[in-house]
N, C-alpha and C. Protein backbone atom coordinates (compact mmCIF):
# COMPACT_ATOMS: atom_id res chain seq x y z
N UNK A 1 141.04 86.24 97.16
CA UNK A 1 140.49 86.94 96.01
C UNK A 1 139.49 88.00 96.49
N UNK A 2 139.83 89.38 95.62
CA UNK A 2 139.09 90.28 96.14
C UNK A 2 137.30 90.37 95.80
N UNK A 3 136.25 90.55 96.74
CA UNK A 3 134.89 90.34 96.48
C UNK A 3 134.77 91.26 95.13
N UNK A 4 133.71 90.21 94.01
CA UNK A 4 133.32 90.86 92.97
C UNK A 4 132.64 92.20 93.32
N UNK A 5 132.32 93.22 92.71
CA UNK A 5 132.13 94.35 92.58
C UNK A 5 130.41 94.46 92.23
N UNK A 6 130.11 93.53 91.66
CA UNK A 6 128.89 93.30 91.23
C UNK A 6 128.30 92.33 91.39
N UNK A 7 128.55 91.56 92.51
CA UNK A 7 127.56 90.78 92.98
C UNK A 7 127.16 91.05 94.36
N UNK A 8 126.32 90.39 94.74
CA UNK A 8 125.75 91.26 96.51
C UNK A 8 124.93 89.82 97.57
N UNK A 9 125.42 89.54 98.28
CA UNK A 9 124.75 88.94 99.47
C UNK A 9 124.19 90.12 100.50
N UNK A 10 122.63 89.63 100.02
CA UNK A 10 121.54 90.59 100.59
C UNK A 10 121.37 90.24 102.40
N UNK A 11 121.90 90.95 102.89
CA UNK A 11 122.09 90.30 104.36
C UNK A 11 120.89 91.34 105.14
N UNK A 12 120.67 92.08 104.66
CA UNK A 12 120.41 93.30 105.39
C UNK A 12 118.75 93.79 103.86
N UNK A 13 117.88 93.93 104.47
CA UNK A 13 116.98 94.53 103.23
C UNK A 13 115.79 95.66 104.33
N UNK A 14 115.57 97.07 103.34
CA UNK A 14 114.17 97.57 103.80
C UNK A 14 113.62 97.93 102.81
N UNK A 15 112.12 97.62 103.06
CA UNK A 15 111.04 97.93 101.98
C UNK A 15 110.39 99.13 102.13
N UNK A 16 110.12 99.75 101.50
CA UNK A 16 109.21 101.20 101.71
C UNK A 16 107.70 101.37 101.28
N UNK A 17 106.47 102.05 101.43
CA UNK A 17 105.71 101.89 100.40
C UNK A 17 105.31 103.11 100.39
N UNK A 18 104.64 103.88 99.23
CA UNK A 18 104.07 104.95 99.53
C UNK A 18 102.76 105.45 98.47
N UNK A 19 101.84 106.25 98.16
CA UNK A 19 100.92 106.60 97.04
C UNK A 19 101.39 106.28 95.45
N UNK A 20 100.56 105.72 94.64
CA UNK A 20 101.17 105.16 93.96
C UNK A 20 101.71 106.47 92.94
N UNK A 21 102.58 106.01 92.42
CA UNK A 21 103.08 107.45 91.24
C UNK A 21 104.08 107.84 92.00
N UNK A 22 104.99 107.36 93.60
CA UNK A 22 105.48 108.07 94.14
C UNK A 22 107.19 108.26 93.39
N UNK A 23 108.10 108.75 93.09
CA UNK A 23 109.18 109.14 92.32
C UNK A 23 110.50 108.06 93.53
N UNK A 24 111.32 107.63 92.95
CA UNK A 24 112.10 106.88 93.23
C UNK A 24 113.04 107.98 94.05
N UNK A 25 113.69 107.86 95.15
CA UNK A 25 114.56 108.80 95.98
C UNK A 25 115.56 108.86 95.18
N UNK A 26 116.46 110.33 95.62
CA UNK A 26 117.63 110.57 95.18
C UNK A 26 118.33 109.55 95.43
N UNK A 27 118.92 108.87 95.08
CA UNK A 27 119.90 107.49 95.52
C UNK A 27 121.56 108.06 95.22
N UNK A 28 121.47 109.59 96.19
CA UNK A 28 122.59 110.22 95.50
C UNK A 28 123.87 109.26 97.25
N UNK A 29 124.94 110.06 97.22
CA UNK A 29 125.85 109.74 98.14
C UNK A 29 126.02 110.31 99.59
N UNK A 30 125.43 108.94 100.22
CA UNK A 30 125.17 108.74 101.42
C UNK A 30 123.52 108.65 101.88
N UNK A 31 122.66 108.00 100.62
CA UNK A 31 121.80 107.69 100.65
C UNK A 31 121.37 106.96 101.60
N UNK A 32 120.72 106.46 103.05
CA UNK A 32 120.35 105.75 103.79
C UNK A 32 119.42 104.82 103.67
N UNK A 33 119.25 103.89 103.20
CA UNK A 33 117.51 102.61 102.48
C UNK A 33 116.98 102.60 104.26
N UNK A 34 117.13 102.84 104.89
CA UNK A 34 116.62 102.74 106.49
C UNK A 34 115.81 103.93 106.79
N UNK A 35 116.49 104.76 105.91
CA UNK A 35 115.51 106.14 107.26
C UNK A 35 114.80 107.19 106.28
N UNK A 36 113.76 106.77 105.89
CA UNK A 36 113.19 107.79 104.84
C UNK A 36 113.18 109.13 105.04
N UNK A 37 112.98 109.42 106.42
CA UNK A 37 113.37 111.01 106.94
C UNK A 37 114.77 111.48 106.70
N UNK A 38 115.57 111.19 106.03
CA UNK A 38 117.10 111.45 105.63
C UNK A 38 116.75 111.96 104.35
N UNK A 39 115.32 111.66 103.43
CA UNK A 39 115.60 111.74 101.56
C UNK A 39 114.93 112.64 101.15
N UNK A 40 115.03 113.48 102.27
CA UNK A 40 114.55 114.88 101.81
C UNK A 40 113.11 114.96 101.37
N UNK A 41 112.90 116.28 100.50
CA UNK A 41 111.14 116.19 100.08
C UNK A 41 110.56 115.02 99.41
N UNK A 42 111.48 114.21 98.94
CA UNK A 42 111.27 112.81 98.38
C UNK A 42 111.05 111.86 99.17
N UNK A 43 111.43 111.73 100.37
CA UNK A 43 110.94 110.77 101.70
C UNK A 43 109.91 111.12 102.35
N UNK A 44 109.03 112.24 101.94
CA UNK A 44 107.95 112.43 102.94
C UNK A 44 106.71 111.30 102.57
N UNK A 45 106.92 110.84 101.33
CA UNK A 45 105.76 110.17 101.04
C UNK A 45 105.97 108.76 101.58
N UNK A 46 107.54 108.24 101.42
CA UNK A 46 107.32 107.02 102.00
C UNK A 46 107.73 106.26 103.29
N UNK A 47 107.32 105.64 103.62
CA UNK A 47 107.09 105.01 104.90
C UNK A 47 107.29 103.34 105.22
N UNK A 48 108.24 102.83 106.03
CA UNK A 48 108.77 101.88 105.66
C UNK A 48 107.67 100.77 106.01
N UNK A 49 107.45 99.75 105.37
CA UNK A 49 106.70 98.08 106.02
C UNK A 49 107.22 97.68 106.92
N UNK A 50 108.23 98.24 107.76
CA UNK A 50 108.61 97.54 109.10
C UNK A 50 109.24 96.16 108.65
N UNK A 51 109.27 94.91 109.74
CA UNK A 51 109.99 94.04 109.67
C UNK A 51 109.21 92.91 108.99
N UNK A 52 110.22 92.34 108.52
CA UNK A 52 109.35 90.91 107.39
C UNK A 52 110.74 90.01 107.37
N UNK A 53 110.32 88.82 106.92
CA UNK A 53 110.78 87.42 107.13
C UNK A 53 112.39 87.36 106.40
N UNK A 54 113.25 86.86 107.95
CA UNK A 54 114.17 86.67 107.79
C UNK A 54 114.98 85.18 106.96
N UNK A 55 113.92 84.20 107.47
CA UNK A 55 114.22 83.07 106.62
C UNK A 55 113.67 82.98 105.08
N UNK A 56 112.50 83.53 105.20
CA UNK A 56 111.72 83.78 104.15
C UNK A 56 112.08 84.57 102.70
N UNK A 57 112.54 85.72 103.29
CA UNK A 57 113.28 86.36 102.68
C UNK A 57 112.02 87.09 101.42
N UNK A 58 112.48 87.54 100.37
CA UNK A 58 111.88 88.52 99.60
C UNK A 58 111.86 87.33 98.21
N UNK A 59 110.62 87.40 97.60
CA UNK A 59 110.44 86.44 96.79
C UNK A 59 109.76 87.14 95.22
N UNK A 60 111.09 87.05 94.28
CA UNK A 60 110.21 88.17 93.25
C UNK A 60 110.14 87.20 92.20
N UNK A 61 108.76 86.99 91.80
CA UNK A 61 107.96 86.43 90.47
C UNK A 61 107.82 86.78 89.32
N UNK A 62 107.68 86.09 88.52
CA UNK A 62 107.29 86.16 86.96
C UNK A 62 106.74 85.29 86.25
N UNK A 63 105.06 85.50 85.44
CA UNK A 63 104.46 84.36 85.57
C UNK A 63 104.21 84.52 83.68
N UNK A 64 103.77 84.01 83.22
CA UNK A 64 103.49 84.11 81.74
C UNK A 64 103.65 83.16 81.24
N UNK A 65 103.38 83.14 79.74
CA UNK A 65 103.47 81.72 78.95
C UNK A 65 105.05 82.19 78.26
N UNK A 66 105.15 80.93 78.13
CA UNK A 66 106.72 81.24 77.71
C UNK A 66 107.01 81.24 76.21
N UNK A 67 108.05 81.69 75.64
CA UNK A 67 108.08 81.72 74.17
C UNK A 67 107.38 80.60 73.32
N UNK A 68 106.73 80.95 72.30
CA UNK A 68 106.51 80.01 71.05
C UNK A 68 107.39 79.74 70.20
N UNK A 69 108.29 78.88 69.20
CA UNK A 69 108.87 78.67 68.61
C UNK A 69 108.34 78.77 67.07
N UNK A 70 108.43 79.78 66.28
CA UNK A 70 107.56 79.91 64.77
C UNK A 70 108.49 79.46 64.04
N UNK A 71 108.05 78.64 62.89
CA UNK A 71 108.97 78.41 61.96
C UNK A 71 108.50 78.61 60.73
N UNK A 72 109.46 78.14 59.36
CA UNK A 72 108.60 77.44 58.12
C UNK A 72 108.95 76.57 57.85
N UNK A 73 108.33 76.38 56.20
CA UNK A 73 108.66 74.98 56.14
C UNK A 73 110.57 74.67 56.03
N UNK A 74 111.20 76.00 55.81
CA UNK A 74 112.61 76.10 55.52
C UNK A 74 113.42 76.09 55.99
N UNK A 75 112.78 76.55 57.61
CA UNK A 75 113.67 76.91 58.43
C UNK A 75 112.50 76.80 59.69
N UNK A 76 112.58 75.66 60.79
CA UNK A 76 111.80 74.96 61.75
C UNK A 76 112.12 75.90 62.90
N UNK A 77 112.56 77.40 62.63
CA UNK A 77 112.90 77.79 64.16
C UNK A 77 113.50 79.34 64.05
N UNK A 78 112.43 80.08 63.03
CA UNK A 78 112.40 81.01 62.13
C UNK A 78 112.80 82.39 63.31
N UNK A 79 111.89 82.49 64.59
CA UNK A 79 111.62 83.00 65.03
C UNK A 79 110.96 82.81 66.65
N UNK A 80 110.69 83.44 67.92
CA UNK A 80 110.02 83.15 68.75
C UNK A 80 109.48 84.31 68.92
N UNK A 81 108.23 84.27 69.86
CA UNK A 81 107.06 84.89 70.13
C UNK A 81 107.58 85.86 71.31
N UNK A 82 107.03 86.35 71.79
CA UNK A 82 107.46 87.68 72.96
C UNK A 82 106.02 87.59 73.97
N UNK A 83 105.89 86.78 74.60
CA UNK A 83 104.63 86.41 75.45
C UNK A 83 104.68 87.92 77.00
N UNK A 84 103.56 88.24 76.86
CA UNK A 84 103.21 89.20 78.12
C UNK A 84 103.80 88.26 79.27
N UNK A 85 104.48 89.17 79.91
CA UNK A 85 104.46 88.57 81.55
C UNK A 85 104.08 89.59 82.54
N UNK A 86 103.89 89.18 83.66
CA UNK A 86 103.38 89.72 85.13
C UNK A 86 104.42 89.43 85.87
N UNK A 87 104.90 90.54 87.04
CA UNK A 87 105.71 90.82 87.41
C UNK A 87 104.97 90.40 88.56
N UNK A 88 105.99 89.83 90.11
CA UNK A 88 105.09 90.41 91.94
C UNK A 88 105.93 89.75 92.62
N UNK A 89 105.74 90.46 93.97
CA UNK A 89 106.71 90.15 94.73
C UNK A 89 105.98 89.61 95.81
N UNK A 90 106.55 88.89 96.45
CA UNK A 90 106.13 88.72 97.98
C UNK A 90 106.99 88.63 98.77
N UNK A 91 106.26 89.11 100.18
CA UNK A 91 106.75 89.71 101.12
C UNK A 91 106.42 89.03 102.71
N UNK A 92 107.12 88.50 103.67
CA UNK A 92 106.62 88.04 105.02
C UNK A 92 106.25 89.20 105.38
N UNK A 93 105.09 89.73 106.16
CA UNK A 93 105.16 90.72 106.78
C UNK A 93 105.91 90.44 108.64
N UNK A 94 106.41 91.12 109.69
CA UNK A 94 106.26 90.46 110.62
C UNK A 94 106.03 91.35 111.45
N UNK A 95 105.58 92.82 111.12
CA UNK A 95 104.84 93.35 111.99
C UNK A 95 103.29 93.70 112.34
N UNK A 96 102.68 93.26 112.78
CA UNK A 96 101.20 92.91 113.62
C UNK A 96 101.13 94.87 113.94
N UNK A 97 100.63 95.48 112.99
CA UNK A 97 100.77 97.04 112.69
C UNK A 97 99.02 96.72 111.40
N UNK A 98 98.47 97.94 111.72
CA UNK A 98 97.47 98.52 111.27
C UNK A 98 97.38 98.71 109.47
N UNK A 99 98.53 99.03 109.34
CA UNK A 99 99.18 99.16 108.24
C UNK A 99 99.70 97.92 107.51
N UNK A 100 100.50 97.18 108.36
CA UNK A 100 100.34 95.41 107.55
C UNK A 100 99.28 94.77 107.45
N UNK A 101 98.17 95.09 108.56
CA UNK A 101 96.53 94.73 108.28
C UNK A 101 95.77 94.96 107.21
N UNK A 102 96.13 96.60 106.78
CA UNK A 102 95.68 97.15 105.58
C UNK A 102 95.96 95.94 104.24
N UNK A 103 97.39 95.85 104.16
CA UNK A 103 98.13 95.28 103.28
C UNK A 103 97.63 93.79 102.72
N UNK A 104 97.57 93.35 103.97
CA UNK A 104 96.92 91.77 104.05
C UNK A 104 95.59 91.72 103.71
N UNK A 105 94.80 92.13 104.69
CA UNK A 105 93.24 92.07 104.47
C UNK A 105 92.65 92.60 103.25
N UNK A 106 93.28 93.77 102.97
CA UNK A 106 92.68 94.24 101.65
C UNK A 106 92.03 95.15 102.16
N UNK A 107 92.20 96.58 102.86
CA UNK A 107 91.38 97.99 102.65
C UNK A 107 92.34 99.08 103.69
N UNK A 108 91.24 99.83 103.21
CA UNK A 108 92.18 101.28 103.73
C UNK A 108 91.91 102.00 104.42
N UNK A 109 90.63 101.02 105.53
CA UNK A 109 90.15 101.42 106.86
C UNK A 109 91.45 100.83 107.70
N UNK A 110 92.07 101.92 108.79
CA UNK A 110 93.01 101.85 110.10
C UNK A 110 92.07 101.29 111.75
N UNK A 111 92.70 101.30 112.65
CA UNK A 111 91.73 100.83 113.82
C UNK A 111 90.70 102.01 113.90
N UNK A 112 89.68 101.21 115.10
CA UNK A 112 88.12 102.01 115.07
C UNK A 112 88.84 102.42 116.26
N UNK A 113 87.16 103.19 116.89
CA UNK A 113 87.37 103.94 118.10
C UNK A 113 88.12 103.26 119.48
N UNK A 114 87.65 101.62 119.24
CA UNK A 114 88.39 100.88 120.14
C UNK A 114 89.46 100.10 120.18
N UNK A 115 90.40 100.61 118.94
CA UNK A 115 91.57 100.15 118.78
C UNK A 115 92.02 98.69 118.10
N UNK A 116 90.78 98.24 117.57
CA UNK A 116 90.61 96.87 116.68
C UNK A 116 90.25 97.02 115.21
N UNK A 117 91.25 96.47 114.59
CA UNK A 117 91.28 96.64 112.93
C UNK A 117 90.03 95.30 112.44
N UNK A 118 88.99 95.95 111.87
CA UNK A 118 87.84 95.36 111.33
C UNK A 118 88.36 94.48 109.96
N UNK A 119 88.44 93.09 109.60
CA UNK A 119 88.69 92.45 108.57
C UNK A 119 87.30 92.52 107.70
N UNK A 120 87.41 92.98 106.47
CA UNK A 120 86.53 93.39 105.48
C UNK A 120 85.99 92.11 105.01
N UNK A 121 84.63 92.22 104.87
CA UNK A 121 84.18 91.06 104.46
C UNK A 121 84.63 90.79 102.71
N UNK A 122 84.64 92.51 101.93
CA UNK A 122 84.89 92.00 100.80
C UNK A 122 86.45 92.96 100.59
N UNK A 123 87.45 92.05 100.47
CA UNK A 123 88.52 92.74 100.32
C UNK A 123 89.55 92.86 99.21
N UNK A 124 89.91 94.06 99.45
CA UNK A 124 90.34 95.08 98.38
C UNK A 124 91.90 95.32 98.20
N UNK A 125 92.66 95.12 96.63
CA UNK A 125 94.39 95.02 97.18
C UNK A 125 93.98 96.39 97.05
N UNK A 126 95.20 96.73 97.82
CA UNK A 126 95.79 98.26 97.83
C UNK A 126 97.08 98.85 96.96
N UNK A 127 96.33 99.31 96.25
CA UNK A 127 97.80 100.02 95.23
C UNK A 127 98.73 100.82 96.13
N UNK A 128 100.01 100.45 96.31
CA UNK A 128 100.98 101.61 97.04
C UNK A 128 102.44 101.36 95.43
N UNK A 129 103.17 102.62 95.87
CA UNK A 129 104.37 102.64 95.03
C UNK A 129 105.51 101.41 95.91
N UNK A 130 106.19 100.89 95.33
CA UNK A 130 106.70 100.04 95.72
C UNK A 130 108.46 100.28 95.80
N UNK A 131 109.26 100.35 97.02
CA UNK A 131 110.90 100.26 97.12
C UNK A 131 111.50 99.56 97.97
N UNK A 132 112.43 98.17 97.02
CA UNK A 132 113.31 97.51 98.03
C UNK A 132 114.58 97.60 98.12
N UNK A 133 115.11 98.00 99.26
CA UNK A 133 116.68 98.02 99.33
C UNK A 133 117.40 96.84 99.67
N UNK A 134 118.40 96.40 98.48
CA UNK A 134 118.81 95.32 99.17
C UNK A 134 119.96 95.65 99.62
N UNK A 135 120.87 95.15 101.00
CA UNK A 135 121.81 95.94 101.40
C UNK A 135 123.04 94.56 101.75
N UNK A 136 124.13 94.66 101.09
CA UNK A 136 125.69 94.02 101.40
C UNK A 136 126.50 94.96 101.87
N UNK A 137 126.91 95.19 103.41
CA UNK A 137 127.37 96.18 103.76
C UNK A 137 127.51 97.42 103.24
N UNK A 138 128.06 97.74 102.78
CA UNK A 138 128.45 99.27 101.71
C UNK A 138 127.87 99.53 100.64
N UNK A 139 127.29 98.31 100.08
CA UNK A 139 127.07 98.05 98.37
C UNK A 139 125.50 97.56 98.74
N UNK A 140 124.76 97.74 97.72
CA UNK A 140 123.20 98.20 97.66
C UNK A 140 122.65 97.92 96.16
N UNK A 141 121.24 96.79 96.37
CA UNK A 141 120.47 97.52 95.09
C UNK A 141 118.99 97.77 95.11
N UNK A 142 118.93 98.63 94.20
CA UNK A 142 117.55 99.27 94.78
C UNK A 142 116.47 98.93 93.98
N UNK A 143 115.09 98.42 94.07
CA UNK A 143 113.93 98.03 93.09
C UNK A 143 113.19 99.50 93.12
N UNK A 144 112.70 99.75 92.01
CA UNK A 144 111.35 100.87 92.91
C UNK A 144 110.20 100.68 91.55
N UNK A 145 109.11 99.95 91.89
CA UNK A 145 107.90 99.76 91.31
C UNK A 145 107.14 101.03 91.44
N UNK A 146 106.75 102.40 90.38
CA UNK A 146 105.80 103.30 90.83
C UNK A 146 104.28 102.61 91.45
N UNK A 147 103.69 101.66 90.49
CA UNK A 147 102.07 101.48 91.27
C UNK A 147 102.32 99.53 91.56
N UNK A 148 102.04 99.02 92.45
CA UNK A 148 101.54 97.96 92.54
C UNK A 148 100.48 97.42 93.24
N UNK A 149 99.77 96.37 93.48
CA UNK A 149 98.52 95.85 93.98
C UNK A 149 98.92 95.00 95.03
N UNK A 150 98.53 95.09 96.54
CA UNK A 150 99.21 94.49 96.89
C UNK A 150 97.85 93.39 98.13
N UNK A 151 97.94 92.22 98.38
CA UNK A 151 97.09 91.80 99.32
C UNK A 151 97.69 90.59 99.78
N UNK A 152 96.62 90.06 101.22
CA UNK A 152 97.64 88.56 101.60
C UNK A 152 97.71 87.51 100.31
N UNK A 153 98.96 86.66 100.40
CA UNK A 153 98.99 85.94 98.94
C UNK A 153 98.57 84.12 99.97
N UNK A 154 99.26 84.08 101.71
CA UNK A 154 98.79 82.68 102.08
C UNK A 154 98.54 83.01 103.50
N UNK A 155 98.25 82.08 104.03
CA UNK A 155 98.40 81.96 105.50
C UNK A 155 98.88 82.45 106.71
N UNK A 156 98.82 83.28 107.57
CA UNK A 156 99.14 83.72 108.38
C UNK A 156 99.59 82.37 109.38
N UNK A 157 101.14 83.09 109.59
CA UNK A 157 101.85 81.98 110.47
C UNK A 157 101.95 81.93 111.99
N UNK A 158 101.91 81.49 112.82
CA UNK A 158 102.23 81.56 113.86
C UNK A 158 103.12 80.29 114.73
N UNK A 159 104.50 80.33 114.87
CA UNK A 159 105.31 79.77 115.05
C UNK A 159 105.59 79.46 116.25
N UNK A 160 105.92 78.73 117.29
CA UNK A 160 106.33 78.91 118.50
C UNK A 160 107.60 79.67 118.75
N UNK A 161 108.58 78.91 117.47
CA UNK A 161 110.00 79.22 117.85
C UNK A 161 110.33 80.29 116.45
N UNK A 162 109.39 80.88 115.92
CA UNK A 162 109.77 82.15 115.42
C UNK A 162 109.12 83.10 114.85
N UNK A 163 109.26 83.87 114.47
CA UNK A 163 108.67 85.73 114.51
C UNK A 163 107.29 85.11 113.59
N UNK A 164 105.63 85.80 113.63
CA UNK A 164 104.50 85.46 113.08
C UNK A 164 104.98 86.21 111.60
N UNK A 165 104.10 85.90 110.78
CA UNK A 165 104.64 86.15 109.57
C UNK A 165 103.16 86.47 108.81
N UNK A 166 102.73 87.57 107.89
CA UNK A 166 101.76 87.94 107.08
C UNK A 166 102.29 87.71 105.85
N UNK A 167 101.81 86.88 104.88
CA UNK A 167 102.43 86.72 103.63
C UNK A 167 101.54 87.52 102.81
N UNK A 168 102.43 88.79 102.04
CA UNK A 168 101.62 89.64 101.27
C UNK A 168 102.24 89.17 99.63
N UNK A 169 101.03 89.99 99.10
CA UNK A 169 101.55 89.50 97.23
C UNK A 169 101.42 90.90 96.79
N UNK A 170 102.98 91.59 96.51
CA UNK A 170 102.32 92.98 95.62
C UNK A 170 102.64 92.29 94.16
N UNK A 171 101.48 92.41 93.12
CA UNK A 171 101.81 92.53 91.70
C UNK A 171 101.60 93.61 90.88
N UNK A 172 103.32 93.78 90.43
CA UNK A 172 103.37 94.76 89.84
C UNK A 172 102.49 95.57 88.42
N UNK A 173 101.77 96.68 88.46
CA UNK A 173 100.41 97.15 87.11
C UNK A 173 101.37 98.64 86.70
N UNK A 174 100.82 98.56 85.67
CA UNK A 174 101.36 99.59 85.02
C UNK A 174 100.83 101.36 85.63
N UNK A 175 101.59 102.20 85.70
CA UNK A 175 101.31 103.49 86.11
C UNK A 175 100.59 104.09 85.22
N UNK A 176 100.92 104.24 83.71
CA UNK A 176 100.68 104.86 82.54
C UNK A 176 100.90 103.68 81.61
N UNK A 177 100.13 103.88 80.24
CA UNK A 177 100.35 103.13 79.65
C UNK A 177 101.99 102.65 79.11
N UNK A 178 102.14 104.28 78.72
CA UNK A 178 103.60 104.38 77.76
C UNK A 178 104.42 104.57 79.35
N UNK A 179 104.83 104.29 80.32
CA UNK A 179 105.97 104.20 81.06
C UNK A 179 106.32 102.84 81.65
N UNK A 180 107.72 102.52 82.20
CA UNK A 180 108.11 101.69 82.65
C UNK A 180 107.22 100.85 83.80
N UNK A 181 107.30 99.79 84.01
CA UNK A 181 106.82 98.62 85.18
C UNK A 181 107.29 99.53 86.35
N UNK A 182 108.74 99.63 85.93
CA UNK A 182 109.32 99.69 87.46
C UNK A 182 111.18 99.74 87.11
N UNK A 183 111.98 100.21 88.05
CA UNK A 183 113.45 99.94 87.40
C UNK A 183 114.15 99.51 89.04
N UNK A 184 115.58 98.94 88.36
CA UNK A 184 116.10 98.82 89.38
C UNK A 184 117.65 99.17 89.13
N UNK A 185 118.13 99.13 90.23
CA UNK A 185 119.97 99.75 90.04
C UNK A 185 120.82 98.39 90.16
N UNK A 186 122.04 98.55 89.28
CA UNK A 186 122.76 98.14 89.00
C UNK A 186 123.61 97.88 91.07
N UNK A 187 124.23 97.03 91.26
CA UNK A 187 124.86 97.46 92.48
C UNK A 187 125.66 98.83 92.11
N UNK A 188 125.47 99.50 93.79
CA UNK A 188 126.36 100.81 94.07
C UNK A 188 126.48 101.10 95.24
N UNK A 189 127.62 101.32 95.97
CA UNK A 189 128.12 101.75 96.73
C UNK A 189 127.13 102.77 97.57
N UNK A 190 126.84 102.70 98.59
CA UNK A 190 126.03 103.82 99.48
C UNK A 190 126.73 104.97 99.71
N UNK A 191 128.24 105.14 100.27
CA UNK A 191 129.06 106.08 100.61
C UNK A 191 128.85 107.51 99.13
N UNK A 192 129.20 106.31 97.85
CA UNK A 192 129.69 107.30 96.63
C UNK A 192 128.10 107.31 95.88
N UNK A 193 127.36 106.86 96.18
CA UNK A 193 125.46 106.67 95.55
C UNK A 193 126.14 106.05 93.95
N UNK A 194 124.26 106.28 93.38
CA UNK A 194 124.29 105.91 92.07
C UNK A 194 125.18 106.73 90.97
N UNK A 195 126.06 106.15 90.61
CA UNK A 195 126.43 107.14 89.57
C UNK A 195 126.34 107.02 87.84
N UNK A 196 125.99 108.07 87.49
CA UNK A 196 125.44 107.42 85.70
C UNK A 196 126.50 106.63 85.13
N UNK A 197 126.48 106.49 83.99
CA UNK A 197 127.22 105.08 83.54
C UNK A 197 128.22 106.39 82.65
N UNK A 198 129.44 105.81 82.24
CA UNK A 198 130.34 106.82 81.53
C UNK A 198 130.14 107.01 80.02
N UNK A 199 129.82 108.45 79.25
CA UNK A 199 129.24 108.19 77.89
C UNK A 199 130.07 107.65 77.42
């Protein structure tokens, strides 16, 4: 039986981050999720997180109270409630980079004169724009959060028998009031990109 069309084993993923407000790439045909220097004036802003956890994998949340059930006396189940939720992702980091330091520790001081990243006594998430590619050979889907908050969410790992790991928490905040969280694509093909839906 031939593989569904719309489903995807994420074998392969890269994350990007960049200033928040940053515009989602052309995700036109022959889009690359690897090499931001390929996406034209739209890739200058972002810059990939490097490598993160292979067992671990990419972990996306949603936290809120969950529906209420309203009724009357006529009808015990009239209606339900629409409760706020919070969106976030987390992320292994596994590169030991200045920039995953930023991420973790909380600020937006890089190394000093002697090449050692100072851990802030009081620390600060860092808003970056947020993009994950998830990649099944040919076929792809793409997240892209404009602003999120991002800092360590646990423990820094250190394994004998595998790669150290920075566990970051971006949660997703709104850009503007009146615009979207964040969107994501439907699976699509990398060769032929995103293509709009047929009117």
């Amino acid at each position: 039986m031939a593989d569904a069309p719309s489903v995807l084993v994420p074998g392969t993923g890269y994350i990007h981050v960049a200033p928040p407000g940053t515009a989602l790439p052309d995700l036109n045909a022959g889009f690359d999720p690897k090499a931001a220097a390929k996406w034209g004036p739209a890739g200058l802003n972002w810059k990939s997180i490097g490598n993160t956890s292979l067992d671990n994998g990419i972990e996306m949340s949603v936290e809120g109270d969950e529906p209420e059930v309203l009724g009357s006396w006529q009808n015990k189940s009239l209606r339900t409630t629409d409760p706020s939720k919070t969106y976030a992702v987390t992320i292994n980091l596994s590169d030991f980079t200045a920039e995953s330091y930023k991420l973790y520790y909380g600020t937006d001081k890089g190394l000093d004169s002697k090449g050692l990243f100072s851990i802030p006594t009081s620390p600060t998430a860092q808003n970056r724009a947020l993009m994950i590619a998830a990649v099944d050979g040919t076929k792809c889907v793409a997240w892209h959060y404009p602003k999120t908050s991002i800092i360590g969410a646990d423990s820094v790992t250190m394994d004998p028998a595998a790669l150290g790991e920075m566990p970051v928490k971006a949660t997703v905040v709104a850009l503007h009031q009146a615009t979207p969280l964040g969107s994501v694509t439907p699976v699509f093909d990398l060769a032929a990109g995103l293509q709009a839906p047929a009117a």
